[in-house]
C-alpha atoms as a PDB file:
ATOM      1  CA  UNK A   1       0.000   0.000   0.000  1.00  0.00           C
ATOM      2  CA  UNK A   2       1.378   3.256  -1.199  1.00  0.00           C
ATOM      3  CA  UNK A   3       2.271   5.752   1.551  1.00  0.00           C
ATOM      4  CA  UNK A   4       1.124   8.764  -0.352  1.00  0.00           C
ATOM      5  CA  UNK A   5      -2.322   7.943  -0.163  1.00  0.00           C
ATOM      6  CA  UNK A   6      -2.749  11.157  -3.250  1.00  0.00           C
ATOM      7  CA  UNK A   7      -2.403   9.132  -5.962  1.00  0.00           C
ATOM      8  CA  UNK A   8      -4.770   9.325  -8.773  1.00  0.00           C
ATOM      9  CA  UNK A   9      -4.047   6.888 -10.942  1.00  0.00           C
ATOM     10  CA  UNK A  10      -2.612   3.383 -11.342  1.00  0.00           C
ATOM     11  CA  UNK A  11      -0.010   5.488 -13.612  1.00  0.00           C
ATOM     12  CA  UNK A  12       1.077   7.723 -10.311  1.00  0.00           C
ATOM     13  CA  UNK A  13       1.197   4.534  -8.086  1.00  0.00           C
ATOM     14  CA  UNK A  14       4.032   2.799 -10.760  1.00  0.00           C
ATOM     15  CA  UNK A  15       6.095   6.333 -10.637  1.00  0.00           C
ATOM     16  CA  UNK A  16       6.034   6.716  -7.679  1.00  0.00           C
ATOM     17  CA  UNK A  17       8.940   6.228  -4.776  1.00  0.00           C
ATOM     18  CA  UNK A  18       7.271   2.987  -3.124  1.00  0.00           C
ATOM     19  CA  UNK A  19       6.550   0.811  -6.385  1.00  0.00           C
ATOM     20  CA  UNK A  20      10.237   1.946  -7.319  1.00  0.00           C
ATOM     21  CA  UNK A  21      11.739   0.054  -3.916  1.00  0.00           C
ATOM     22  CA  UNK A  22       9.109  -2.323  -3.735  1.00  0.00           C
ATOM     23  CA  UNK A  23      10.103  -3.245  -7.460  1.00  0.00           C
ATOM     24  CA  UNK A  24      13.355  -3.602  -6.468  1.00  0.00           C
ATOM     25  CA  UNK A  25      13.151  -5.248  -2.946  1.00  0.00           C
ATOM     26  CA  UNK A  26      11.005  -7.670  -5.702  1.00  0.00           C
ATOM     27  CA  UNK A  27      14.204  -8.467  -7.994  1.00  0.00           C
ATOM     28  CA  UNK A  28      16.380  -9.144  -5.668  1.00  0.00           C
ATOM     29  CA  UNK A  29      13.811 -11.184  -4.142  1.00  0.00           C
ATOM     30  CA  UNK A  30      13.624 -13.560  -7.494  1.00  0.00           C
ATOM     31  CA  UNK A  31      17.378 -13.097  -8.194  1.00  0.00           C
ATOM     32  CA  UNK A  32      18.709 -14.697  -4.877  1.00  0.00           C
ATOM     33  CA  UNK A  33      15.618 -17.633  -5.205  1.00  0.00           C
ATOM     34  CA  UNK A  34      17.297 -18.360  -8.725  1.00  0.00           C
ATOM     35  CA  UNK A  35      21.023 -18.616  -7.035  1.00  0.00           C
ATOM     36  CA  UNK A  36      19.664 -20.412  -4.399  1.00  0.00           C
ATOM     37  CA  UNK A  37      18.080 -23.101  -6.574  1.00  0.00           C
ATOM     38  CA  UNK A  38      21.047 -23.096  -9.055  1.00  0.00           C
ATOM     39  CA  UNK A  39      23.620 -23.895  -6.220  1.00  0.00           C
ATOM     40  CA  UNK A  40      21.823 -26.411  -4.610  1.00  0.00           C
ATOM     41  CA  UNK A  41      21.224 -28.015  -7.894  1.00  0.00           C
ATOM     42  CA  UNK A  42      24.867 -27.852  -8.836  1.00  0.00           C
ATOM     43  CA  UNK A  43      26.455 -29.119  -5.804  1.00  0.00           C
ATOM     44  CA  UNK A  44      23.311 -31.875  -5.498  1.00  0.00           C
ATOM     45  CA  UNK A  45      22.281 -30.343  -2.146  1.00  0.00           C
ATOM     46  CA  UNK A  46      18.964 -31.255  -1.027  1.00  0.00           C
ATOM     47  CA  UNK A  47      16.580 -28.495   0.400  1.00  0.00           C
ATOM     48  CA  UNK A  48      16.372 -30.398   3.734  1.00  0.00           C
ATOM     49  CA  UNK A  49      20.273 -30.352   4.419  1.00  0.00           C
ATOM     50  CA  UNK A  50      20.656 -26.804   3.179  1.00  0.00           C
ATOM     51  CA  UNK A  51      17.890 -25.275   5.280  1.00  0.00           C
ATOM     52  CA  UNK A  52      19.225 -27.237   8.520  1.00  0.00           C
ATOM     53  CA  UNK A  53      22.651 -25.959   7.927  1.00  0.00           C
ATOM     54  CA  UNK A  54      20.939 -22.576   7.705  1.00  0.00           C
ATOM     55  CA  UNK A  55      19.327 -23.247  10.742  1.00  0.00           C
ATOM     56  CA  UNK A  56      15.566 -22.640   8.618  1.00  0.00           C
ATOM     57  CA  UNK A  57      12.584 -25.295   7.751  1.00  0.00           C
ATOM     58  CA  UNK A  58      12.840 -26.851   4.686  1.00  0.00           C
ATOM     59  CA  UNK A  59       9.050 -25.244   3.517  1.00  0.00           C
ATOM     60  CA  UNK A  60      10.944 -21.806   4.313  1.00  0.00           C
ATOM     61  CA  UNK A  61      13.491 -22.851   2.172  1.00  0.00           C
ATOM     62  CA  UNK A  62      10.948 -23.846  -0.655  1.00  0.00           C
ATOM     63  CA  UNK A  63       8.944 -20.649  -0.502  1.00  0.00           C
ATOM     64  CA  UNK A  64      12.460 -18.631  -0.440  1.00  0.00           C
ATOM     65  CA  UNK A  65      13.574 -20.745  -4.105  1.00  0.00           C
ATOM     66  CA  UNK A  66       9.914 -20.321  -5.156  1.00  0.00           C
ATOM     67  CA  UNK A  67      10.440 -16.478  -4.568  1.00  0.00           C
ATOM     68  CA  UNK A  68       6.909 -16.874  -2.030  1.00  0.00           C
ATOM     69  CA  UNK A  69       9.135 -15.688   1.267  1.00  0.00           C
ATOM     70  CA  UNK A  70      10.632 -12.327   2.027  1.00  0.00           C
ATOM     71  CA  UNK A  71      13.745 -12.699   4.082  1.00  0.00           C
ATOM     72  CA  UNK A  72      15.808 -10.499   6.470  1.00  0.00           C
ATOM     73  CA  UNK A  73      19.578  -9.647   6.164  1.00  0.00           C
ATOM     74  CA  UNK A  74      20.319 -12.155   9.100  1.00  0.00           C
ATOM     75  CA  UNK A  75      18.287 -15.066   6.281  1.00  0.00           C
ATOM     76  CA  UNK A  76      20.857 -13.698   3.576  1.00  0.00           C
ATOM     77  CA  UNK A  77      24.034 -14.334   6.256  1.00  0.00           C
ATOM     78  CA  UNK A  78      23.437 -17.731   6.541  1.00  0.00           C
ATOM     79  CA  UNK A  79      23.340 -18.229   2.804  1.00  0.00           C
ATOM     80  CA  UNK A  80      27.592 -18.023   3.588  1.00  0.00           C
ATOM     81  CA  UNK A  81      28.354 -21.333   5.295  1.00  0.00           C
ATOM     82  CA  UNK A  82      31.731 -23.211   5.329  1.00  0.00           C
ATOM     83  CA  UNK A  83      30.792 -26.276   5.503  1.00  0.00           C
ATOM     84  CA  UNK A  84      29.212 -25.666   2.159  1.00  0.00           C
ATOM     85  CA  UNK A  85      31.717 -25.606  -1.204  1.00  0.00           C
ATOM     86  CA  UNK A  86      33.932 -21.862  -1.100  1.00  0.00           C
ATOM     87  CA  UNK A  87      31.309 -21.107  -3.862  1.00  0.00           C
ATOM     88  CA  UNK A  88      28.205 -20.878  -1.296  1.00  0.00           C
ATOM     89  CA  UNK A  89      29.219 -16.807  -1.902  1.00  0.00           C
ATOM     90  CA  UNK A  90      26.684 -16.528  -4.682  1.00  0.00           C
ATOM     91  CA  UNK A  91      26.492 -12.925  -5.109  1.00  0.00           C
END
């Protein structure tokens, strides 16, 4: 729900500031769900032993590949895990 509760149109809403960082807060969303299923797939990881290593429920983990679950900076610091191939940096 846009803040600036003046908008007249659909066409203010989409130029306005909070579509812009919601759009963007979206992306990154669906970009890290994408490196998140391509690593796991790549090093044959299942969902279950990832999301216990990252100390989250494997239906978490799901929605988060699915791009269904919004996640908090302390979510994206357990994405780095050494026990996990030096490539489980996937930015």
């Amino acid at each position: 729900m846009p803040k600036n509760r003046n908008l007249q149109s659909i066409e203010d809403f989409i130029d306005s500031q909070d579509f812009q960082e919601y759009e963007v807060g979206y992306r990154l969303s669906l970009d890290l769900a994408v490196k998140i299923k391509q690593y796991r797939e790549k090093y044959k990881v299942p969902q279950s032993v990832l999301a216990k290593k990252m100390k989250v429920t494997q239906p978490f983990l799901s929605r988060l590949e699915k791009g269904k679950q919004s996640f908090s900076i302390k979510t994206l610091e357990k994405l780095y895990l050494p026990s996990l191939p030096k490539t489980s940096v996937m930015f």
